[in-house]
PDB file of N, CA and C in Angstrom:
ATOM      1  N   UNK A   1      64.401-107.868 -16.435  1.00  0.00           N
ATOM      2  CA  UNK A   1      65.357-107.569 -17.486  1.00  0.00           C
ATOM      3  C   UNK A   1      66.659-107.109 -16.839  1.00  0.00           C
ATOM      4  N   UNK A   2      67.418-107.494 -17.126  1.00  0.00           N
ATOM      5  CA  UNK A   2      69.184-107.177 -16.612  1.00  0.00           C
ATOM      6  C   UNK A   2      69.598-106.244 -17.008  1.00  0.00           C
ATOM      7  N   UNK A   3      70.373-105.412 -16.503  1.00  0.00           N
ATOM      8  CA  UNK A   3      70.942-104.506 -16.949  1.00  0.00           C
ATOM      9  C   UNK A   3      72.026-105.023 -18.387  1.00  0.00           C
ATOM     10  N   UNK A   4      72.022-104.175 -19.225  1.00  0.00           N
ATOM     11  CA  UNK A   4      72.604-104.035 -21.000  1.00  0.00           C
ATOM     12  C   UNK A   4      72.277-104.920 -21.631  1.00  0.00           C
ATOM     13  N   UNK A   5      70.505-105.896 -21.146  1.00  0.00           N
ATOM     14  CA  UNK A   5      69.890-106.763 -22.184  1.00  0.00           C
ATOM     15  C   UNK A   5      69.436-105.568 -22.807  1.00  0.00           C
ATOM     16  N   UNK A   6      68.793-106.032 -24.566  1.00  0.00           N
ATOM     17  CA  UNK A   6      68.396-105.157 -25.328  1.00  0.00           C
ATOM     18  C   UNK A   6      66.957-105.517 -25.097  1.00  0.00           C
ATOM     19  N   UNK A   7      66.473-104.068 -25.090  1.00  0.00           N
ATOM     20  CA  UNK A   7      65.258-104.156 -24.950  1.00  0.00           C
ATOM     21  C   UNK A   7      64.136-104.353 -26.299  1.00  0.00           C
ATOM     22  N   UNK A   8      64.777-104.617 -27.321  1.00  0.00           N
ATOM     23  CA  UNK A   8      64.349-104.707 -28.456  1.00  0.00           C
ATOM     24  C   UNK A   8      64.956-106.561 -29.260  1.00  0.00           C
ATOM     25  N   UNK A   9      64.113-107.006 -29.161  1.00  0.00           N
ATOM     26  CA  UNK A   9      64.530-108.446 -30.063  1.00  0.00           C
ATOM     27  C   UNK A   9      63.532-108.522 -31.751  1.00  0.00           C
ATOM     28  N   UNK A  10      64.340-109.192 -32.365  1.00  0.00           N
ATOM     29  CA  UNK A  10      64.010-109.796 -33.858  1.00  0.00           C
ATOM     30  C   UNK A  10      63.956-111.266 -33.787  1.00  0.00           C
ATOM     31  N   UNK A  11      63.436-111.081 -35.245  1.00  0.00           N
ATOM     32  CA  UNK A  11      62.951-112.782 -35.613  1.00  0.00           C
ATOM     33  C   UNK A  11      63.524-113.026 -37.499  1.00  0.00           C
ATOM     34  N   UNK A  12      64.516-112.133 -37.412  1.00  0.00           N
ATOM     35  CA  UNK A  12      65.298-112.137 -38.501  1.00  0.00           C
ATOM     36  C   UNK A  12      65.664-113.016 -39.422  1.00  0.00           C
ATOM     37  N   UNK A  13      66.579-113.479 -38.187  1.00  0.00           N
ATOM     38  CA  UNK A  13      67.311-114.824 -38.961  1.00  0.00           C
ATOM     39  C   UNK A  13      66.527-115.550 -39.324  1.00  0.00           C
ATOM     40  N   UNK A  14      65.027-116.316 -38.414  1.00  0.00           N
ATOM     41  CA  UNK A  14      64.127-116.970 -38.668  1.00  0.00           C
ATOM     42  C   UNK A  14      63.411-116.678 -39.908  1.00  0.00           C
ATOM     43  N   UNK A  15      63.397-115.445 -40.312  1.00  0.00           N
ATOM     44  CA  UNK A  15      62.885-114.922 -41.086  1.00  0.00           C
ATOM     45  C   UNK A  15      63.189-115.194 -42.538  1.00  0.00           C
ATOM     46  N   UNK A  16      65.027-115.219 -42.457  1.00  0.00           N
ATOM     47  CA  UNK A  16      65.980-114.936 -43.590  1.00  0.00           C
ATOM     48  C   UNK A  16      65.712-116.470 -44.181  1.00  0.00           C
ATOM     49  N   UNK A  17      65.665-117.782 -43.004  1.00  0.00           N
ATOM     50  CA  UNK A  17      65.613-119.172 -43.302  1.00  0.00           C
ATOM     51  C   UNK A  17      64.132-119.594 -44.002  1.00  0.00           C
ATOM     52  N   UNK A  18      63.485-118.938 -43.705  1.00  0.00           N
ATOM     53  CA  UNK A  18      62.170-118.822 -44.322  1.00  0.00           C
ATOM     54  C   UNK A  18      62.307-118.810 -45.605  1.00  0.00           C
ATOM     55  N   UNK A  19      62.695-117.849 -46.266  1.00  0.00           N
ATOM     56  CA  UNK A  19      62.632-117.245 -47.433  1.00  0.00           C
ATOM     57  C   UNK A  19      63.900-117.804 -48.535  1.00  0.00           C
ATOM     58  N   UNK A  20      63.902-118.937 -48.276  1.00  0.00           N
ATOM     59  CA  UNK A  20      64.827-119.427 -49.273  1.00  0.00           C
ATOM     60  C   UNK A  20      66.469-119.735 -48.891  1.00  0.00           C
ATOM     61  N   UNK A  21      66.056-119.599 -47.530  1.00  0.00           N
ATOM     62  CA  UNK A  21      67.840-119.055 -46.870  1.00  0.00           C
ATOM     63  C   UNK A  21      68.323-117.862 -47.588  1.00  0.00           C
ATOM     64  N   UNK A  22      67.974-117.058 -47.414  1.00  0.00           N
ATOM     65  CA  UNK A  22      68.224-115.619 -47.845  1.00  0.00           C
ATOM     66  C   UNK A  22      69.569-115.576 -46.801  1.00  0.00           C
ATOM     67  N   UNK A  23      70.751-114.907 -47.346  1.00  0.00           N
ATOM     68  CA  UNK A  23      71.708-114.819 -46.769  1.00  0.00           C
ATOM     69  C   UNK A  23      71.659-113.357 -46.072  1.00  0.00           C
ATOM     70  N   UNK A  24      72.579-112.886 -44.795  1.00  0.00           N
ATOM     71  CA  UNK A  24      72.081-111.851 -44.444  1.00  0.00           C
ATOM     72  C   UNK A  24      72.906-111.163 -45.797  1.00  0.00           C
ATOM     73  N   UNK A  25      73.771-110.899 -46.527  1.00  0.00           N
ATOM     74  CA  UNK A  25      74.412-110.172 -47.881  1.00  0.00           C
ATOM     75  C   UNK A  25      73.365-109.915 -48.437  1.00  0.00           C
ATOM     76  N   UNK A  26      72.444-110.827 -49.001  1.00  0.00           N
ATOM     77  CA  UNK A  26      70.695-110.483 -49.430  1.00  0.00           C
ATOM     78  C   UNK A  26      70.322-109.930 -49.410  1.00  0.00           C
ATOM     79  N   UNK A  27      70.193-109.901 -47.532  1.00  0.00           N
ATOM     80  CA  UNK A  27      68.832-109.051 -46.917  1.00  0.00           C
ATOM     81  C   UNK A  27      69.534-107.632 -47.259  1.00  0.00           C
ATOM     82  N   UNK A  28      70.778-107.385 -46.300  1.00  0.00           N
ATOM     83  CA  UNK A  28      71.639-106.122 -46.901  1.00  0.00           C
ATOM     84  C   UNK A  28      71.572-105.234 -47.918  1.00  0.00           C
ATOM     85  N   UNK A  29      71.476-106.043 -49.244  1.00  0.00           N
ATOM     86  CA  UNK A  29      71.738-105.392 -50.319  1.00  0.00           C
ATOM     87  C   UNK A  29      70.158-105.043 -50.667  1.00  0.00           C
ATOM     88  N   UNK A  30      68.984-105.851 -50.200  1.00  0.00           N
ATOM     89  CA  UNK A  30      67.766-105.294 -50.522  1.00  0.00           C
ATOM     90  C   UNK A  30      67.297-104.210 -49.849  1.00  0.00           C
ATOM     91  N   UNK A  31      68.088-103.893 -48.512  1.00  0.00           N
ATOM     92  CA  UNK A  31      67.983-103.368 -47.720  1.00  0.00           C
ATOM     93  C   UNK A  31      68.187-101.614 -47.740  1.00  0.00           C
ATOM     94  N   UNK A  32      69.552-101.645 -48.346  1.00  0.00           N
ATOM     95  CA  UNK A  32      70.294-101.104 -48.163  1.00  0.00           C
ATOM     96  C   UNK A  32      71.219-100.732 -47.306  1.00  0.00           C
ATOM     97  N   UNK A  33      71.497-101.787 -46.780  1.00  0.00           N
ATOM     98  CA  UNK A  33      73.108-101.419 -45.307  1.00  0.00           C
ATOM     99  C   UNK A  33      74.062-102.713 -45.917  1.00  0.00           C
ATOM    100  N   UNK A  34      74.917-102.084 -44.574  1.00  0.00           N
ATOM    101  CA  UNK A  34      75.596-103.839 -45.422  1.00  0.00           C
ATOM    102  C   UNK A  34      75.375-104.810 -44.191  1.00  0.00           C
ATOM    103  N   UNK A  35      76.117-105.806 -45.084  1.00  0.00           N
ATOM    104  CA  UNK A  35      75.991-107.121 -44.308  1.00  0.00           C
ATOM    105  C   UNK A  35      76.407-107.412 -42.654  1.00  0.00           C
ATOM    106  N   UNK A  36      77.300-106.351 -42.395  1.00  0.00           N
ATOM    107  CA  UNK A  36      77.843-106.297 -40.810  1.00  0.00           C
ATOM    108  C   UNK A  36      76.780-105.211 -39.858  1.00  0.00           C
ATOM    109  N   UNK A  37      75.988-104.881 -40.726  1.00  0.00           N
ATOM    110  CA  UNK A  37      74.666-103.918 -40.159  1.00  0.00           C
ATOM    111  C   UNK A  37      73.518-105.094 -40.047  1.00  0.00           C
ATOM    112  N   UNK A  38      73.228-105.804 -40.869  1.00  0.00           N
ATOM    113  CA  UNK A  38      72.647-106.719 -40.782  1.00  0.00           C
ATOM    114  C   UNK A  38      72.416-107.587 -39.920  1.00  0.00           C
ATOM    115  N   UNK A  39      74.229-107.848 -39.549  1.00  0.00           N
ATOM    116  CA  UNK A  39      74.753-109.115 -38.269  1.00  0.00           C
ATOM    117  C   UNK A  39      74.478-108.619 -37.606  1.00  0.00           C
ATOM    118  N   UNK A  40      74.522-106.852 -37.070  1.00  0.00           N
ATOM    119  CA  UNK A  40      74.714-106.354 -35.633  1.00  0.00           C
ATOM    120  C   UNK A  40      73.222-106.428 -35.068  1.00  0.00           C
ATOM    121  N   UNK A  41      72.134-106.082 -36.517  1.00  0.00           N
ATOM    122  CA  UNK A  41      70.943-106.103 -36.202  1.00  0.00           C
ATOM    123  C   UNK A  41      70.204-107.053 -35.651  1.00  0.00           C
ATOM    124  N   UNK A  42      70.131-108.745 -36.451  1.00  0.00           N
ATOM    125  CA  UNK A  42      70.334-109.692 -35.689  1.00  0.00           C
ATOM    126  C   UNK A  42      70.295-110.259 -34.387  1.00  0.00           C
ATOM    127  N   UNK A  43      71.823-110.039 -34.141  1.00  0.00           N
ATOM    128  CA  UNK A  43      72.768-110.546 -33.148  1.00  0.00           C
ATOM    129  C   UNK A  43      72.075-109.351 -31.849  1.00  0.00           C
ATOM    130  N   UNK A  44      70.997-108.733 -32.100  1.00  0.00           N
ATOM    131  CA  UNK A  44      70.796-107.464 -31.202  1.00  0.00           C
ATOM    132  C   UNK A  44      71.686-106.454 -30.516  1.00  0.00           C
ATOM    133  N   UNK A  45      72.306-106.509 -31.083  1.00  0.00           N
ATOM    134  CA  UNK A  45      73.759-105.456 -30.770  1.00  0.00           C
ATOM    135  C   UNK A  45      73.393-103.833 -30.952  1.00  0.00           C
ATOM    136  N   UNK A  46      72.489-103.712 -32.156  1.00  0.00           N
ATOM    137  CA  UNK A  46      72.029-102.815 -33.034  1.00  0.00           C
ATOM    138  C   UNK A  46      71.076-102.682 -33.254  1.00  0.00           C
ATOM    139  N   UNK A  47      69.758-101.884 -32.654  1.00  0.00           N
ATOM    140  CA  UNK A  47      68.831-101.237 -33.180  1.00  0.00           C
ATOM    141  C   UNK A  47      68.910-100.113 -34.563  1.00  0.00           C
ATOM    142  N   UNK A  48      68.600-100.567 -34.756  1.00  0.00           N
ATOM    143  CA  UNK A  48      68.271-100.518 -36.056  1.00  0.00           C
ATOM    144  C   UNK A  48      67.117 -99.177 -36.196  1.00  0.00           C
ATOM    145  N   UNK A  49      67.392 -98.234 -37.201  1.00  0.00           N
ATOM    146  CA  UNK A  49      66.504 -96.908 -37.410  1.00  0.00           C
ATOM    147  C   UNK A  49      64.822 -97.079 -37.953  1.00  0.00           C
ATOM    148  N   UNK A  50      63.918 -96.592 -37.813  1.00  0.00           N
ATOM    149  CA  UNK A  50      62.651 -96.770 -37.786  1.00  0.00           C
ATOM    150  C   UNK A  50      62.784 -97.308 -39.348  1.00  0.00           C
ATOM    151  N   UNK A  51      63.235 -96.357 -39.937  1.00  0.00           N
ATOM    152  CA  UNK A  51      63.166 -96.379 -41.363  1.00  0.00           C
ATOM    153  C   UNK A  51      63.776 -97.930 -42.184  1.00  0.00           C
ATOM    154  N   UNK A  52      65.127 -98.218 -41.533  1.00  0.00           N
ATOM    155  CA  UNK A  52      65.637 -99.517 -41.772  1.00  0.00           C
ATOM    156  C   UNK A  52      64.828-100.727 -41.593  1.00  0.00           C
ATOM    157  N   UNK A  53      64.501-100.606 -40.233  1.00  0.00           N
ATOM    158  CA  UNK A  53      63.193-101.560 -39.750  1.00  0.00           C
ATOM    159  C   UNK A  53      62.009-101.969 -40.691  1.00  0.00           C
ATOM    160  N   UNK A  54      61.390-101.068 -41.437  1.00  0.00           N
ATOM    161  CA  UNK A  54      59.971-100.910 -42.006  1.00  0.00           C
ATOM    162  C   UNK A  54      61.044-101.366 -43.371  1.00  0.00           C
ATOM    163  N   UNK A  55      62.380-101.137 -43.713  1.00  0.00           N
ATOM    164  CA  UNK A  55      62.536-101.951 -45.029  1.00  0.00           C
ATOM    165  C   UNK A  55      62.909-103.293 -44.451  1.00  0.00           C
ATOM    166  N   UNK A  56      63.336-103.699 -43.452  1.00  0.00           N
ATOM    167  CA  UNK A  56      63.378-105.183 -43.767  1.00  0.00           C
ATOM    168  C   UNK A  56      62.022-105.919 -43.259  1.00  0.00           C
ATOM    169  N   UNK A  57      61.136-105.118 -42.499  1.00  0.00           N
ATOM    170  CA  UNK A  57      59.880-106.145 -42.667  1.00  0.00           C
ATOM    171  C   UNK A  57      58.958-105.921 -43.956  1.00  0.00           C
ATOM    172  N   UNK A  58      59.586-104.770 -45.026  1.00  0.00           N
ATOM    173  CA  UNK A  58      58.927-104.938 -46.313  1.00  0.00           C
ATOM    174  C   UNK A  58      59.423-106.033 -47.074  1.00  0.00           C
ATOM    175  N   UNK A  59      60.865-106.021 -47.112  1.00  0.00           N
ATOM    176  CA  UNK A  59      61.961-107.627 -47.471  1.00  0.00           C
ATOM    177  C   UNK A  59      61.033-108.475 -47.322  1.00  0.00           C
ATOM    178  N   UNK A  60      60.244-109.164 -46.181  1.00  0.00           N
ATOM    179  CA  UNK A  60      59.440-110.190 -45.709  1.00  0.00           C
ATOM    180  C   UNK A  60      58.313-110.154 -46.222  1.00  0.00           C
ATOM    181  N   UNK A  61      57.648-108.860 -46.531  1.00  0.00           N
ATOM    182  CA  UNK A  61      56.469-108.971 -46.569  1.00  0.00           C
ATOM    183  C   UNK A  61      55.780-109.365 -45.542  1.00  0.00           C
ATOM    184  N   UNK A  62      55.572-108.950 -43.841  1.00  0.00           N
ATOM    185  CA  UNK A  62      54.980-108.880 -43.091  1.00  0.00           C
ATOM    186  C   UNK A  62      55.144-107.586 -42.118  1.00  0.00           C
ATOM    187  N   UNK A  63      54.716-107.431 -41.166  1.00  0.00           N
ATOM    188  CA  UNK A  63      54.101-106.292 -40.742  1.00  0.00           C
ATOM    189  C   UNK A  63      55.367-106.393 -39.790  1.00  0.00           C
ATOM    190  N   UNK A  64      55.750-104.675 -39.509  1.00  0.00           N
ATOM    191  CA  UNK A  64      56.962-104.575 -38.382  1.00  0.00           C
ATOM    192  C   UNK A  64      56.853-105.248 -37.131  1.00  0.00           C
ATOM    193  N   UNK A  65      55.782-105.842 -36.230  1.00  0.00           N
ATOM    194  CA  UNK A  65      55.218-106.256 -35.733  1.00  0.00           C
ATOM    195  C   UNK A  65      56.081-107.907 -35.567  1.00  0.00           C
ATOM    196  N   UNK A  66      55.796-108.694 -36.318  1.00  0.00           N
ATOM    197  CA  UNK A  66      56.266-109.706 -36.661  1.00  0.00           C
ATOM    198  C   UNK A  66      58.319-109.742 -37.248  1.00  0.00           C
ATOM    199  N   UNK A  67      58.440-108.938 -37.350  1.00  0.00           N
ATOM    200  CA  UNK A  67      59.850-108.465 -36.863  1.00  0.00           C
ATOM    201  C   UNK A  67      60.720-108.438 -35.738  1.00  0.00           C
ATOM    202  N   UNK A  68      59.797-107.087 -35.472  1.00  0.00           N
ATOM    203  CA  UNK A  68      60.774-106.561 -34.412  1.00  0.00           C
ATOM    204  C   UNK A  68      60.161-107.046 -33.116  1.00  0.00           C
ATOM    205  N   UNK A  69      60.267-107.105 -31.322  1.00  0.00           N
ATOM    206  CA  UNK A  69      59.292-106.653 -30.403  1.00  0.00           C
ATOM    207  C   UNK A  69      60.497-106.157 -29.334  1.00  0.00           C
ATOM    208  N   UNK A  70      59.540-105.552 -28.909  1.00  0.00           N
ATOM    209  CA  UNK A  70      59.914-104.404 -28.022  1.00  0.00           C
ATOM    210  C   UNK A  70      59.219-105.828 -26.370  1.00  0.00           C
ATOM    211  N   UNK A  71      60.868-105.345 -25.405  1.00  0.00           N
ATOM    212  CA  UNK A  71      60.538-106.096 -24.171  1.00  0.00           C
ATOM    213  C   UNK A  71      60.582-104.799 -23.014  1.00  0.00           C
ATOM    214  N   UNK A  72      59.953-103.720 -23.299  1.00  0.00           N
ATOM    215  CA  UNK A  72      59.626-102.834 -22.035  1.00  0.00           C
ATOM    216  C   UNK A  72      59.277-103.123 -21.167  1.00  0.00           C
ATOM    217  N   UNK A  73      59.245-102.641 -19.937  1.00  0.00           N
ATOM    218  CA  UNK A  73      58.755-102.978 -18.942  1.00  0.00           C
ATOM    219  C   UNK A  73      56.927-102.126 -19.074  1.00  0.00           C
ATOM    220  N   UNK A  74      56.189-103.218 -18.392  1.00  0.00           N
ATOM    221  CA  UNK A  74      54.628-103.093 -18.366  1.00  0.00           C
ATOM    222  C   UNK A  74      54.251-102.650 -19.526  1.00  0.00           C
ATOM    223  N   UNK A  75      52.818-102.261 -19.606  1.00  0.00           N
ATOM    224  CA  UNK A  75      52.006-101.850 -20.357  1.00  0.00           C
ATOM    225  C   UNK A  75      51.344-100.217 -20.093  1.00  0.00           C
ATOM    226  N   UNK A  76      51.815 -99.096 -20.673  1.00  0.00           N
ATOM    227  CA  UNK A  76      51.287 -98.060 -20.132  1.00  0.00           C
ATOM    228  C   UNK A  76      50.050 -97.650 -20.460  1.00  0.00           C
ATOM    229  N   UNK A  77      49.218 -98.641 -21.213  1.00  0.00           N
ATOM    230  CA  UNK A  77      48.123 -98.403 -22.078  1.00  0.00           C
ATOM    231  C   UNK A  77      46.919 -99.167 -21.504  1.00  0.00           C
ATOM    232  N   UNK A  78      47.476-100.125 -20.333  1.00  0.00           N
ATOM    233  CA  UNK A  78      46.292-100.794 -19.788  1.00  0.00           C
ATOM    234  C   UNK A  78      45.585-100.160 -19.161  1.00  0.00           C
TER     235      UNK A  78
END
């Protein structure tokens, strides 16, 4: 991992095209942020708060999991 990659990626957009082409303004307003919170989230610019997170994988109806993933280094659990 390079230095100022985000260590956190989404499957958002994929997500948004899923669902009807949900525009990110959509997701936003179901959300509650706006639409340039949305882009930043996305575009991975912006992590996004635990709480924000768990509403847009409720938006989807799938598990945060299928959202968000986390690219840490190793596994501290093995």
């Amino acid at each position: 991992m390079r230095k100022g990659e985000a260590l956190i990626s989404n499957k958002i957009r994929a997500l948004r095209f899923q669902h009807d082409e949900m525009t990110q303004q959509m997701l936003a307003d179901r959300v509650g942020v706006t639409r340039q919170t949305v882009n930043a989230i996305e575009g991975n610019k912006y992590s996004p708060s635990l709480e924000v997170a768990f509403r847009i994988a409720r938006v989807f109806c799938v598990p945060l999991e299928q959202v968000f993933q986390y690219a840490g280094s190793g596994d501290p659990c093995a």
